[in-house]
PDB file of N, CA and C in Angstrom:
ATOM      1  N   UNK A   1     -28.577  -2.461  19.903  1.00  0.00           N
ATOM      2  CA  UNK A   1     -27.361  -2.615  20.662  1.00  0.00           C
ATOM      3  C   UNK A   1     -26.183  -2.752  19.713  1.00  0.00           C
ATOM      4  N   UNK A   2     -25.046  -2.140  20.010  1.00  0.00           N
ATOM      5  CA  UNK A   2     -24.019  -2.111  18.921  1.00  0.00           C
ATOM      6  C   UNK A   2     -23.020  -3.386  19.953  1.00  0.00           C
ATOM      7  N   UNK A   3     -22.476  -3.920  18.679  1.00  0.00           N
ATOM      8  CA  UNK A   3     -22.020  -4.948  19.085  1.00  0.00           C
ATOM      9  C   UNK A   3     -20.357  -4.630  19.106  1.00  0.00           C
ATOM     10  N   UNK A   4     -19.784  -4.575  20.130  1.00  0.00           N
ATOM     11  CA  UNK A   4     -18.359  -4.230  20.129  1.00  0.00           C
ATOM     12  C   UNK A   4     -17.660  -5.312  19.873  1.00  0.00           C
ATOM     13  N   UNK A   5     -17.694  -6.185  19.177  1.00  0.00           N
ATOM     14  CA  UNK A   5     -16.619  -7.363  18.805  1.00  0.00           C
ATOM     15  C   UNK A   5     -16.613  -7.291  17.352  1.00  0.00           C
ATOM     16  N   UNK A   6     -17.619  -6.818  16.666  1.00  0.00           N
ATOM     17  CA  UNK A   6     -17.425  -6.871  15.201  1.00  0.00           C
ATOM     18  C   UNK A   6     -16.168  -6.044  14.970  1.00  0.00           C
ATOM     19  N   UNK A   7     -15.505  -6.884  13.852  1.00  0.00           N
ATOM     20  CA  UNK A   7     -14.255  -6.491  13.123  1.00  0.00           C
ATOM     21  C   UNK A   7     -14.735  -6.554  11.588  1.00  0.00           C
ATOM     22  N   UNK A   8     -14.145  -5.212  10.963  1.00  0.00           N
ATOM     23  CA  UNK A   8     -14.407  -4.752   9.134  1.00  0.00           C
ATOM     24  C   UNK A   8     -13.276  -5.082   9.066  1.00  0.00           C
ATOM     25  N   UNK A   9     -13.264  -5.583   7.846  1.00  0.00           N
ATOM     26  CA  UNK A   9     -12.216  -5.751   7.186  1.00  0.00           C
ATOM     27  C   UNK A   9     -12.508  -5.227   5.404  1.00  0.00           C
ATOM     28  N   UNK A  10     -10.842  -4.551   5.389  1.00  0.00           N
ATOM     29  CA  UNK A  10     -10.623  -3.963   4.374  1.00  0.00           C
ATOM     30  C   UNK A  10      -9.715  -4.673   3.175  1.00  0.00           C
ATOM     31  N   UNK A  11      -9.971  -5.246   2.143  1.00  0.00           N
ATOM     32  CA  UNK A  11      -8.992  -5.692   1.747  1.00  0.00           C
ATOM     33  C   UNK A  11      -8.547  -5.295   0.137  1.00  0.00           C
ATOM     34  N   UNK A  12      -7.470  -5.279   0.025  1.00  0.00           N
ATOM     35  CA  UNK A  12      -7.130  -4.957  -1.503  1.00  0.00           C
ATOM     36  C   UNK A  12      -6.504  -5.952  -2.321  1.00  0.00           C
ATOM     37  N   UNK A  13      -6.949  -6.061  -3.424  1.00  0.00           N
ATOM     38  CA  UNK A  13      -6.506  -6.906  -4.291  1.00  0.00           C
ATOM     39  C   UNK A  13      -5.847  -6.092  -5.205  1.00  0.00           C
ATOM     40  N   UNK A  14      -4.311  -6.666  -5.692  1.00  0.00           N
ATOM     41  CA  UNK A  14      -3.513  -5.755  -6.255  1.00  0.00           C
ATOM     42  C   UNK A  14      -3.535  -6.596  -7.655  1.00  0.00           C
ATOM     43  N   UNK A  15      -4.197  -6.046  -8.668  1.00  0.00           N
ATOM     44  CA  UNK A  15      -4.198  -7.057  -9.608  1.00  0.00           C
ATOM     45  C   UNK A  15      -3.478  -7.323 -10.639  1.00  0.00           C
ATOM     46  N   UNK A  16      -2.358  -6.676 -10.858  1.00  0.00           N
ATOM     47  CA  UNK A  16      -0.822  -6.656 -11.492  1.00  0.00           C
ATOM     48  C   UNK A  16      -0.269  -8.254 -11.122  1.00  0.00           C
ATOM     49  N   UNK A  17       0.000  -8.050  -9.597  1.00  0.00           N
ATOM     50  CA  UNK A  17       0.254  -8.918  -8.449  1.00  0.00           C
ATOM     51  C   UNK A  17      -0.417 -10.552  -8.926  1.00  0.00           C
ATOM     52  N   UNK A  18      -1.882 -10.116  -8.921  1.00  0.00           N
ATOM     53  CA  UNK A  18      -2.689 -11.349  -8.616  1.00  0.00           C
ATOM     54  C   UNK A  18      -2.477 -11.967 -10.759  1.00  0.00           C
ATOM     55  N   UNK A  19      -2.486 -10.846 -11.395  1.00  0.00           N
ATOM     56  CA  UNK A  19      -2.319 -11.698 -12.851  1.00  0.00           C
ATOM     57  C   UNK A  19      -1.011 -12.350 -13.037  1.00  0.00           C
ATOM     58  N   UNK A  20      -0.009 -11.866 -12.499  1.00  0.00           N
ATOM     59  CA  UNK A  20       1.395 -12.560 -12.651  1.00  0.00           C
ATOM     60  C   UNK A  20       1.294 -13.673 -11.361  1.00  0.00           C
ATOM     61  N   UNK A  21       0.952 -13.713 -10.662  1.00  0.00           N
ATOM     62  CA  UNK A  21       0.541 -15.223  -9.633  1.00  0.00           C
ATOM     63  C   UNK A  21      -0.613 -16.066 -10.835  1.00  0.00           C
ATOM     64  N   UNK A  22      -0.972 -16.029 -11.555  1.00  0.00           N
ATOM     65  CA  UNK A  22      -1.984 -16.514 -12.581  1.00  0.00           C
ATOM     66  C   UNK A  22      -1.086 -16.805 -13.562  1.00  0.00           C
ATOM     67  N   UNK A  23      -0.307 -16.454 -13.974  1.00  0.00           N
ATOM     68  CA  UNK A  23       0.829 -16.749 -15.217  1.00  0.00           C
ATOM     69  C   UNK A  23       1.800 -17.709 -14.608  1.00  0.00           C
ATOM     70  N   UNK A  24       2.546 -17.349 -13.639  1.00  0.00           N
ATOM     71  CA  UNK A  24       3.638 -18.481 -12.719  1.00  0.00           C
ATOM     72  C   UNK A  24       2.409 -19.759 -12.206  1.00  0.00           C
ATOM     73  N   UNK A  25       1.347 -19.670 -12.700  1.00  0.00           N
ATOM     74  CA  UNK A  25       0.706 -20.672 -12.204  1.00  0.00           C
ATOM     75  C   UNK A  25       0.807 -21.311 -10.999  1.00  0.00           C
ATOM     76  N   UNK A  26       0.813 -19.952  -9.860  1.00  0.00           N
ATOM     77  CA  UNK A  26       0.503 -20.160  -8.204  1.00  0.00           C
ATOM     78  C   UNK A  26      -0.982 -20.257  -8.042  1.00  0.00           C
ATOM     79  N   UNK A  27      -2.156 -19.691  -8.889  1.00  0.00           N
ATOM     80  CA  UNK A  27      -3.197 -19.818  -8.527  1.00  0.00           C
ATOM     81  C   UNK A  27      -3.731 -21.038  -9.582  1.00  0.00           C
ATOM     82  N   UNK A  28      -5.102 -21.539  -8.649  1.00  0.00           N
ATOM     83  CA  UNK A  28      -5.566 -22.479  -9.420  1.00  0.00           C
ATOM     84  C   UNK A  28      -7.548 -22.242  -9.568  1.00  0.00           C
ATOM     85  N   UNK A  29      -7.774 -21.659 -10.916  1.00  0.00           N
ATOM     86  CA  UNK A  29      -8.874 -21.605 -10.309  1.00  0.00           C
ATOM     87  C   UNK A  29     -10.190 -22.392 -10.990  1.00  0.00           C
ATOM     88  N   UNK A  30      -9.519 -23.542 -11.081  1.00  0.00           N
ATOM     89  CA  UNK A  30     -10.405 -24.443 -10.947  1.00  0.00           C
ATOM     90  C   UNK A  30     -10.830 -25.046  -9.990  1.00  0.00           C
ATOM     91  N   UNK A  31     -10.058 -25.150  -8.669  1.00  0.00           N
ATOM     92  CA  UNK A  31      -9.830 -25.727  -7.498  1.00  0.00           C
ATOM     93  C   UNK A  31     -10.663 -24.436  -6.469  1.00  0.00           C
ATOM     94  N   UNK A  32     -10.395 -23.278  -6.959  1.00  0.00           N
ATOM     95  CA  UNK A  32     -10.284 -22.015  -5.720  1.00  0.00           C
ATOM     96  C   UNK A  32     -11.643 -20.953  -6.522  1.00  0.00           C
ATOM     97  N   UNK A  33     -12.823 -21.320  -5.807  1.00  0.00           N
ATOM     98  CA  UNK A  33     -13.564 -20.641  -6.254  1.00  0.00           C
ATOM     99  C   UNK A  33     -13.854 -18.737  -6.299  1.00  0.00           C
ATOM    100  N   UNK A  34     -12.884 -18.431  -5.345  1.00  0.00           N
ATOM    101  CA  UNK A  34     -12.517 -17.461  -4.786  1.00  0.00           C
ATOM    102  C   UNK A  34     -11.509 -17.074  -6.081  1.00  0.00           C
ATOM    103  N   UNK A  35     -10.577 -17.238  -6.388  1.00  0.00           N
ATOM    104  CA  UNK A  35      -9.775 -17.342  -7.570  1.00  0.00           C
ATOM    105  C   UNK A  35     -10.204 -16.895  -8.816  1.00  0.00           C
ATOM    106  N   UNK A  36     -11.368 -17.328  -9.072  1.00  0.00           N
ATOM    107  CA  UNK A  36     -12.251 -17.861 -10.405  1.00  0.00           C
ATOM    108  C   UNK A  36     -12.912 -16.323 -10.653  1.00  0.00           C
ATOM    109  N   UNK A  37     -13.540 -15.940  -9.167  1.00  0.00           N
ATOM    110  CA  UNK A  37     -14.329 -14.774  -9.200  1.00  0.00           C
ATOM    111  C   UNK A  37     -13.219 -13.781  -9.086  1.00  0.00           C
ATOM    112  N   UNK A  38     -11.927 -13.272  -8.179  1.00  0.00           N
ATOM    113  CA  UNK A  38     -11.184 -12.120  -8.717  1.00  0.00           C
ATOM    114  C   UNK A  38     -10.521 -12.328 -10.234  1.00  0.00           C
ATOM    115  N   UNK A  39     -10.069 -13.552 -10.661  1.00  0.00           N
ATOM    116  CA  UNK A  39      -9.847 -13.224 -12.486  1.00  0.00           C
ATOM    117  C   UNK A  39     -10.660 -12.805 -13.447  1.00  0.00           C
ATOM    118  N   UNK A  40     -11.787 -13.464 -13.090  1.00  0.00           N
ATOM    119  CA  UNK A  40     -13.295 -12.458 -13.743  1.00  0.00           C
ATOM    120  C   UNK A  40     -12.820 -11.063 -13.516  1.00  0.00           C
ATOM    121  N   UNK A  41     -12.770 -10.558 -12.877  1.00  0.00           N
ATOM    122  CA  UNK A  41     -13.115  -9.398 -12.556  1.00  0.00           C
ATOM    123  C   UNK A  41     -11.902  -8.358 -12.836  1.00  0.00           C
ATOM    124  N   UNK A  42     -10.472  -9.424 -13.294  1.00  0.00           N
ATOM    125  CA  UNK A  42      -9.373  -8.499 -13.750  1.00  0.00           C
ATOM    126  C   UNK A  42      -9.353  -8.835 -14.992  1.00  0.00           C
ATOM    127  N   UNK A  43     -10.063  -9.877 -16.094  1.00  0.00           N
ATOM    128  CA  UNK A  43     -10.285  -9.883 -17.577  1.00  0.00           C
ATOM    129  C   UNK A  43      -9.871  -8.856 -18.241  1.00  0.00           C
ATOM    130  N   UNK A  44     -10.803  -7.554 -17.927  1.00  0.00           N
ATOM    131  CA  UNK A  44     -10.560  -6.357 -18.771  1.00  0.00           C
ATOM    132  C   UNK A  44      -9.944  -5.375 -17.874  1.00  0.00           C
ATOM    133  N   UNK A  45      -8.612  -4.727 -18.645  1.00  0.00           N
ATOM    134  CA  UNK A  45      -8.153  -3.735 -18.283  1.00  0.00           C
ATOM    135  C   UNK A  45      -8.987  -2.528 -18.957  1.00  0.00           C
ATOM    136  N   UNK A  46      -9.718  -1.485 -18.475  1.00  0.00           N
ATOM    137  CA  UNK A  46      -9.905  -0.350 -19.163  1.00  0.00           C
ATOM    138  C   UNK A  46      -9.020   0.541 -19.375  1.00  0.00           C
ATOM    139  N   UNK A  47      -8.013   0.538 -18.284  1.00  0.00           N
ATOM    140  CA  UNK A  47      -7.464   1.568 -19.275  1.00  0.00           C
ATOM    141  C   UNK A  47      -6.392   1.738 -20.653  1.00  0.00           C
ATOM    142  N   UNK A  48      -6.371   0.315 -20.765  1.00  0.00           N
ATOM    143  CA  UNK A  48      -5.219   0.099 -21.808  1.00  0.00           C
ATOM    144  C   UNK A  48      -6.037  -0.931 -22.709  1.00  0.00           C
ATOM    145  N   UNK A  49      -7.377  -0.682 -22.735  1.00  0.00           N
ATOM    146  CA  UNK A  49      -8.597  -1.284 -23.762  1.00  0.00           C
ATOM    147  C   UNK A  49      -8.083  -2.626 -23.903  1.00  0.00           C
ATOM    148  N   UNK A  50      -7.774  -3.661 -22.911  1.00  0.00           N
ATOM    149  CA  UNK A  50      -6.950  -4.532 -23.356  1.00  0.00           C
ATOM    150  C   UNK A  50      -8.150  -5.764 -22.661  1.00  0.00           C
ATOM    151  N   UNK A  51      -8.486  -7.181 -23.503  1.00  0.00           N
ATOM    152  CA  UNK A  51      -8.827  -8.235 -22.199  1.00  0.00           C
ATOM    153  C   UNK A  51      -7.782  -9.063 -22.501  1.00  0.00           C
ATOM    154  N   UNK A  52      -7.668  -9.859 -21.448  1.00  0.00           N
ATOM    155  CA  UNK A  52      -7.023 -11.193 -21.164  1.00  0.00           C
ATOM    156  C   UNK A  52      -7.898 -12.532 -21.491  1.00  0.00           C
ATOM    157  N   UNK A  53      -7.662 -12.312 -22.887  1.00  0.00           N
ATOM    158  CA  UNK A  53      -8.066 -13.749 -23.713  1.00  0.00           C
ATOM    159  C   UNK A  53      -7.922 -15.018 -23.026  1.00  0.00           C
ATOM    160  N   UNK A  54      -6.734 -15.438 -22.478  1.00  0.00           N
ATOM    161  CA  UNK A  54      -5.999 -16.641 -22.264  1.00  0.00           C
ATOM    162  C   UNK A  54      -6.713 -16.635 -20.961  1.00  0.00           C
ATOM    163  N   UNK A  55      -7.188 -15.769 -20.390  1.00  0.00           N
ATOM    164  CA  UNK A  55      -8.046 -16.224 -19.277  1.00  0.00           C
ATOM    165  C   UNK A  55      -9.111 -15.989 -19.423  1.00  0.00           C
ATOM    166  N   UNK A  56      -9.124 -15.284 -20.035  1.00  0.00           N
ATOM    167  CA  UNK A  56     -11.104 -15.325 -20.222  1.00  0.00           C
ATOM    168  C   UNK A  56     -11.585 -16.816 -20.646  1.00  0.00           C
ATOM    169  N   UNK A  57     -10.537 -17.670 -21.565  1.00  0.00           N
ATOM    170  CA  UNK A  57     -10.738 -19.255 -22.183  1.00  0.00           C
ATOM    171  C   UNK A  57     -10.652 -20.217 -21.063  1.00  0.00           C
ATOM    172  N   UNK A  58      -9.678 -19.829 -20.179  1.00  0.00           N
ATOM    173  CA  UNK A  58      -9.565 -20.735 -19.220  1.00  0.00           C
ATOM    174  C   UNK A  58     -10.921 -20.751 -18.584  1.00  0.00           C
ATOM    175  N   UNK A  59     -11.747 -19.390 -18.209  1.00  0.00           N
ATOM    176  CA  UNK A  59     -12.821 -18.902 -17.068  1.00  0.00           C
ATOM    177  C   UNK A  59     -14.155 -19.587 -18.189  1.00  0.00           C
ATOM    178  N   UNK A  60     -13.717 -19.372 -19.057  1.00  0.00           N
ATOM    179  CA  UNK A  60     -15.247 -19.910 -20.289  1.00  0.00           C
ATOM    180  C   UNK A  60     -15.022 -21.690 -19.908  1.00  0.00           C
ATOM    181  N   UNK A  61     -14.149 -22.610 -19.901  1.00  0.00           N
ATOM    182  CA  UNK A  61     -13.923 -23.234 -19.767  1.00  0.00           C
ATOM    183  C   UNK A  61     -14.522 -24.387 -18.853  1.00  0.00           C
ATOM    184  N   UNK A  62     -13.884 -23.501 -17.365  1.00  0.00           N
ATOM    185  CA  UNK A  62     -14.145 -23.543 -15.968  1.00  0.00           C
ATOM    186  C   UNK A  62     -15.870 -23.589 -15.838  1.00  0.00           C
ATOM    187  N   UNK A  63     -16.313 -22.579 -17.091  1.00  0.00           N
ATOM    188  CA  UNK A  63     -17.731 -21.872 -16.589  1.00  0.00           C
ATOM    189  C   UNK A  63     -18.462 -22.978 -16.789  1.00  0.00           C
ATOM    190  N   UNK A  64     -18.147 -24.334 -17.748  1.00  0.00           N
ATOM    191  CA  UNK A  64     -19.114 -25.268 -18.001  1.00  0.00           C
ATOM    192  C   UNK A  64     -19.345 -26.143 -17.074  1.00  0.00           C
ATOM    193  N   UNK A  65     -18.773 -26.311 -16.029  1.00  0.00           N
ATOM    194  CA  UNK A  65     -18.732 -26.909 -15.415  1.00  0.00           C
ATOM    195  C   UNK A  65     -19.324 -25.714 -13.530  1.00  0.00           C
ATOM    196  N   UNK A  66     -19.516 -24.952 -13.434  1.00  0.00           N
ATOM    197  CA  UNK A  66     -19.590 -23.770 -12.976  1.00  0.00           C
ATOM    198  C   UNK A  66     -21.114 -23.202 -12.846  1.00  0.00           C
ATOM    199  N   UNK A  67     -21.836 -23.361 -12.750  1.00  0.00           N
ATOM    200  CA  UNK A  67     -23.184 -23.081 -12.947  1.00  0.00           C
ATOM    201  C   UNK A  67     -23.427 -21.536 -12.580  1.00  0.00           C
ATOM    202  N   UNK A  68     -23.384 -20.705 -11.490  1.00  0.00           N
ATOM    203  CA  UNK A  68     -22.921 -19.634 -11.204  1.00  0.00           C
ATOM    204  C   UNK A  68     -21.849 -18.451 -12.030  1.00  0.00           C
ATOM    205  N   UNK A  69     -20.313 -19.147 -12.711  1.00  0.00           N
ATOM    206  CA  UNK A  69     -19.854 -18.724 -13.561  1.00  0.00           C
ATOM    207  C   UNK A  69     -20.236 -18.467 -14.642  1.00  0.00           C
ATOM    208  N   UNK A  70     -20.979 -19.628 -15.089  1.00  0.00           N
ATOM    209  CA  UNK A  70     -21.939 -19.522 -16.259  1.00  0.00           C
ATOM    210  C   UNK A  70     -22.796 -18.322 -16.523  1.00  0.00           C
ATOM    211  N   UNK A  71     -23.712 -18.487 -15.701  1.00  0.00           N
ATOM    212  CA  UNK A  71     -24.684 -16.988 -15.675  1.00  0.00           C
ATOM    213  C   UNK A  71     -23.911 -16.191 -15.757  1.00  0.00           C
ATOM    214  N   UNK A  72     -23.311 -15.738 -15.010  1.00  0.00           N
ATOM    215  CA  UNK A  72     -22.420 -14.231 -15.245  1.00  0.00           C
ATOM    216  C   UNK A  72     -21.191 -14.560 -16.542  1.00  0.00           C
ATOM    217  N   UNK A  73     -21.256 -14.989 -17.233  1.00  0.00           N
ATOM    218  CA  UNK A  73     -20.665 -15.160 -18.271  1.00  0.00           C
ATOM    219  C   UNK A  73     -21.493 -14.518 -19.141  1.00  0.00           C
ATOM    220  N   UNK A  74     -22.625 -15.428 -19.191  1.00  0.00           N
ATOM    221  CA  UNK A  74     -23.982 -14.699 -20.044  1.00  0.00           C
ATOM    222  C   UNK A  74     -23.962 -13.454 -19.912  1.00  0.00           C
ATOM    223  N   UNK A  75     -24.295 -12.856 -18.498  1.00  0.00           N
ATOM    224  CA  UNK A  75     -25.004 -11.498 -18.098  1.00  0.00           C
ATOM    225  C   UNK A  75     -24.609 -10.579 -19.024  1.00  0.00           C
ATOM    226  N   UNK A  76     -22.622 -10.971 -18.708  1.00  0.00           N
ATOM    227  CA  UNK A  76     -21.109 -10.161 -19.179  1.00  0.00           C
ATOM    228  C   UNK A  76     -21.561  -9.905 -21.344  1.00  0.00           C
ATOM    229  N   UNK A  77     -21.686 -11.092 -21.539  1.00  0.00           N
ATOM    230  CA  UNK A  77     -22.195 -10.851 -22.831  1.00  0.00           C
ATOM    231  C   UNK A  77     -23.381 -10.207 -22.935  1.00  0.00           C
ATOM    232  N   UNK A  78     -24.588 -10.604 -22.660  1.00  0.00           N
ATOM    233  CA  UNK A  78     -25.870  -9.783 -22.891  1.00  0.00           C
ATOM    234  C   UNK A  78     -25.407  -7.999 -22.424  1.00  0.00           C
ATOM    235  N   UNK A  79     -24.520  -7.600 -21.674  1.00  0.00           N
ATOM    236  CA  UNK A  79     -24.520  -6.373 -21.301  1.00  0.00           C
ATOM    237  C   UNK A  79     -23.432  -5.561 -22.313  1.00  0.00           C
ATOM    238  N   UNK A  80     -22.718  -6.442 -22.873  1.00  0.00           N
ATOM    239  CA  UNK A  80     -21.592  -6.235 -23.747  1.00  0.00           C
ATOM    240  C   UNK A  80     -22.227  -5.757 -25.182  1.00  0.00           C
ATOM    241  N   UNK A  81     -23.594  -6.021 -25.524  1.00  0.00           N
ATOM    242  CA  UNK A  81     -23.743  -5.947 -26.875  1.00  0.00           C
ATOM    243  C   UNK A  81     -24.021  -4.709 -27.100  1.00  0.00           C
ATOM    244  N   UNK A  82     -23.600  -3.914 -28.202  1.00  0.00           N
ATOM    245  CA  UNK A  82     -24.349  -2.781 -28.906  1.00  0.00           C
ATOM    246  C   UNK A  82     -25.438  -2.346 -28.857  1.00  0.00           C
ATOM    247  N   UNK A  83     -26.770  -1.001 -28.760  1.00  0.00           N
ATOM    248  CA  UNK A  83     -27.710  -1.327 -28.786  1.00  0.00           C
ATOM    249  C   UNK A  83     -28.511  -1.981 -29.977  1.00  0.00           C
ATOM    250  N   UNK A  84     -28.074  -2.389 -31.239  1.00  0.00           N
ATOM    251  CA  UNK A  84     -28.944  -2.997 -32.002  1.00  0.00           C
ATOM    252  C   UNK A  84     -28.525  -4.590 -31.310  1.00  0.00           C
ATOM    253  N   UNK A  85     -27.905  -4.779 -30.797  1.00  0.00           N
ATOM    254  CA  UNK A  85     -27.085  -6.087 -30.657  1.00  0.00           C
ATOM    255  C   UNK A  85     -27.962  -6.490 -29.425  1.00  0.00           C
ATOM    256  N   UNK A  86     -28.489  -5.526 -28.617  1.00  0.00           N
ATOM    257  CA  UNK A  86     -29.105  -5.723 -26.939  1.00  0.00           C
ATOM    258  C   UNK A  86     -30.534  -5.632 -27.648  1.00  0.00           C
ATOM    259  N   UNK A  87     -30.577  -4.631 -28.595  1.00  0.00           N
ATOM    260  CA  UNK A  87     -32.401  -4.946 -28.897  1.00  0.00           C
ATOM    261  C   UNK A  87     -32.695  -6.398 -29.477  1.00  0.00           C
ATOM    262  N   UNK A  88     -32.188  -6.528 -30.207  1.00  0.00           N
ATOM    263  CA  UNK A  88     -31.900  -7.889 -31.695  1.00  0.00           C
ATOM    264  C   UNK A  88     -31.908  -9.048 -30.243  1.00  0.00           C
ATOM    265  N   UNK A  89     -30.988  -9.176 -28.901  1.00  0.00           N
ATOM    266  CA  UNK A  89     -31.271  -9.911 -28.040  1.00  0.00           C
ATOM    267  C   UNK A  89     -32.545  -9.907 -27.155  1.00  0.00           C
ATOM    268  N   UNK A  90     -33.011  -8.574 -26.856  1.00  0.00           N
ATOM    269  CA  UNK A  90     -34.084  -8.481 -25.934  1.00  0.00           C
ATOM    270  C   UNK A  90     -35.517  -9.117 -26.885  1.00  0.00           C
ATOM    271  N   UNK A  91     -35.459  -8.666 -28.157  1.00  0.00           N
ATOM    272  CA  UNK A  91     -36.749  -9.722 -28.986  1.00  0.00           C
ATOM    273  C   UNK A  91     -36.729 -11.059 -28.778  1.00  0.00           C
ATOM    274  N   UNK A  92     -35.468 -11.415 -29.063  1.00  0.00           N
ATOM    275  CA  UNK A  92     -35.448 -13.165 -29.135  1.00  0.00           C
ATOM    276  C   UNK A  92     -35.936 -13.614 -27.800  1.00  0.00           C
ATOM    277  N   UNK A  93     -35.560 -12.885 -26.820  1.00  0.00           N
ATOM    278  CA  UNK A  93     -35.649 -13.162 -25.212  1.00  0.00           C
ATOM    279  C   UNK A  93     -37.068 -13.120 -25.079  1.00  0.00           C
ATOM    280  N   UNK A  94     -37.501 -11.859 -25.520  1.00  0.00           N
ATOM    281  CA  UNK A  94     -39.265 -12.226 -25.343  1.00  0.00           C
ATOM    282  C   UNK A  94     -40.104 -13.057 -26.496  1.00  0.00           C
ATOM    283  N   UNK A  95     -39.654 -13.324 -27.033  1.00  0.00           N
ATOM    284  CA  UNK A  95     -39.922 -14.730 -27.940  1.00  0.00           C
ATOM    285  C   UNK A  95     -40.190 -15.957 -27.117  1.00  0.00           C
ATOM    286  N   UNK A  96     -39.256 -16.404 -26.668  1.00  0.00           N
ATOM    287  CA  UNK A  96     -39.036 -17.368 -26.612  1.00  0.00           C
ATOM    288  C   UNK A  96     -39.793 -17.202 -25.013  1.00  0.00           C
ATOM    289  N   UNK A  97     -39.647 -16.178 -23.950  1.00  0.00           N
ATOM    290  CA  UNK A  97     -40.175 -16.218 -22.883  1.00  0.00           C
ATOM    291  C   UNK A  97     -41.833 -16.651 -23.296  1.00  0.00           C
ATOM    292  N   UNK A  98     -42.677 -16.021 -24.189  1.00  0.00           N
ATOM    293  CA  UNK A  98     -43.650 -15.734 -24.754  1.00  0.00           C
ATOM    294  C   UNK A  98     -44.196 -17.153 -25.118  1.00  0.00           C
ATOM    295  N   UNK A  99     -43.209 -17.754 -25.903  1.00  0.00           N
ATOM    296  CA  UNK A  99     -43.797 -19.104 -26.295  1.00  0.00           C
ATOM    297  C   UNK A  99     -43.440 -19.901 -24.942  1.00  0.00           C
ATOM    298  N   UNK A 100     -42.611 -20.026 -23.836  1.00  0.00           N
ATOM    299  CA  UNK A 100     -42.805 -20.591 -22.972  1.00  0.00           C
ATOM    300  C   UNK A 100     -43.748 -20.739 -22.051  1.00  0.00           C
ATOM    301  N   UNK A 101     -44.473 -19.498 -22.090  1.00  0.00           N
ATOM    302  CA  UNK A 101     -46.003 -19.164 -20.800  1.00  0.00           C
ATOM    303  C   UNK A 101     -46.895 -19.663 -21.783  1.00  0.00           C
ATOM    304  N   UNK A 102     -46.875 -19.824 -23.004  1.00  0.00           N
ATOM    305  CA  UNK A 102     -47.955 -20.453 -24.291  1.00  0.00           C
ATOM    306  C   UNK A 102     -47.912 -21.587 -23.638  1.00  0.00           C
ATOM    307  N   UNK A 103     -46.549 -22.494 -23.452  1.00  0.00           N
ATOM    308  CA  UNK A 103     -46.827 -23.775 -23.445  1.00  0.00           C
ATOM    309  C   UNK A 103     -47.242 -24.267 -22.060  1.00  0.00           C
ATOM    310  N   UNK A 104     -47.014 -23.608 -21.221  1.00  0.00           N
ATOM    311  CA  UNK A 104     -47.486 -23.871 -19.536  1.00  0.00           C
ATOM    312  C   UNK A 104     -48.981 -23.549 -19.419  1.00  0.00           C
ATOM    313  N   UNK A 105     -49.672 -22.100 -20.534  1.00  0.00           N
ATOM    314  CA  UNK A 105     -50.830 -22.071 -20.414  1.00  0.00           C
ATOM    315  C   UNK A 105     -51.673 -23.156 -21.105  1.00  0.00           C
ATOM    316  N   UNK A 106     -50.799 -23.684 -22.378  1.00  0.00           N
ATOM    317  CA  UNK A 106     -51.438 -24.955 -22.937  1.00  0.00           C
ATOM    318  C   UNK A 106     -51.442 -26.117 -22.214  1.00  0.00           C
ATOM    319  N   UNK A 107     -50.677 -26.411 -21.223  1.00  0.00           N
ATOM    320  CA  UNK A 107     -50.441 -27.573 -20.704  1.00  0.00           C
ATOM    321  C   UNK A 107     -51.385 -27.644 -19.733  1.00  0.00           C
ATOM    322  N   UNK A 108     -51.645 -26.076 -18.836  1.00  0.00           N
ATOM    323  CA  UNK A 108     -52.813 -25.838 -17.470  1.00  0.00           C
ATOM    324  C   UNK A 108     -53.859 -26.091 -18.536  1.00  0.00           C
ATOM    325  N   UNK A 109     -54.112 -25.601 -19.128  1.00  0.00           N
ATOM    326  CA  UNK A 109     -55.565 -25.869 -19.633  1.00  0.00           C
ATOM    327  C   UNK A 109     -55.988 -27.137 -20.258  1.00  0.00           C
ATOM    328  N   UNK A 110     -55.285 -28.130 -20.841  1.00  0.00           N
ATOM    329  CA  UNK A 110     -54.987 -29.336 -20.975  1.00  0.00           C
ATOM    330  C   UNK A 110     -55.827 -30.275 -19.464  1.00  0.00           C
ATOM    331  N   UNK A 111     -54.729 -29.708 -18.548  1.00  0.00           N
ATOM    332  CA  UNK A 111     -54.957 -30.612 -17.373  1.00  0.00           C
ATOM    333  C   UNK A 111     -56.097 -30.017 -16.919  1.00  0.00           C
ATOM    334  N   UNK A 112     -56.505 -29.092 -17.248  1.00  0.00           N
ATOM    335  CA  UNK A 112     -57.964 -28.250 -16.351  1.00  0.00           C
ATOM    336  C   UNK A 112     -59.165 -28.801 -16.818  1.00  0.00           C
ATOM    337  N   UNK A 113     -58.736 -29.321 -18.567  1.00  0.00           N
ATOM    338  CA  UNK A 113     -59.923 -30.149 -18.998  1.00  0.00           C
ATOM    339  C   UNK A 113     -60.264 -31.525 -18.444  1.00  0.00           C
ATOM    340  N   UNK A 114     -58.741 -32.248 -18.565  1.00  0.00           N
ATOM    341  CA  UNK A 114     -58.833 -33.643 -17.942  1.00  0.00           C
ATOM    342  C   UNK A 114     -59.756 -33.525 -16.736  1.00  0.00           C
ATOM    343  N   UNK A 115     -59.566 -32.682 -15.852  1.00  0.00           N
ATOM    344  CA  UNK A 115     -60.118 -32.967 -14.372  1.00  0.00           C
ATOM    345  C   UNK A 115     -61.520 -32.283 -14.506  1.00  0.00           C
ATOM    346  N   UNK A 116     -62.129 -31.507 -15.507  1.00  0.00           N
ATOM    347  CA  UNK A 116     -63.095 -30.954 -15.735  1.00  0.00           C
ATOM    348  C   UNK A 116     -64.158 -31.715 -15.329  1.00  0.00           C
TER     349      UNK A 116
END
């Protein structure tokens, strides 16, 4: 059944607009989580190879406190690296994943003896 009350909504974010409301310090986005996620997302200009340092510090900032920001902070870096830079990361990553299932399999088998 199609539901005739649903309303789409279209919306545009003009981000010229929204970085100079970020400079006059109308937005706050420590307060406005909504905020936090469109400045992420206007950081880098591509076409004028340019980021916005002064907010990327503020958003690194924000992110410690941010648990959600955080991760995608990470992601933004892990996806950012070079490929020797993404391989050189993907080893360490299975390193360390590697020695973590070591220590959960050492710990099950530990407790598998106790109750043996």
């Amino acid at each position: 059944m199609i539901n005739r009350y649903r309303t789409e909504y279209l919306l545009f974010i003009e981000i010229p607009k929204l970085l100079a409301h970020w400079y006059d310090e109308k937005l706050d986005p420590w307060n406005d989580v909504l905020v936090r996620w469109l400045l992420l997302l206007s950081i880098v200009d591509q076409r004028k190879q340019h980021i916005y340092e002064d907010i990327y510090k503020e958003l690194e900032a924000i992110a410690m406190t941010d648990k959600h920001l955080q991760e995608a902070f990470t992601s933004w870096n892990e996806m950012s690296l070079d490929s020797d830079g993404r391989f050189a990361y993907e080893v360490r990553l299975k390193q360390v994943l590697d020695q973590e299932v070591a220590v959960n399999e050492a710990k099950w088998r530990e407790e598998k003896a106790r109750k043996g």
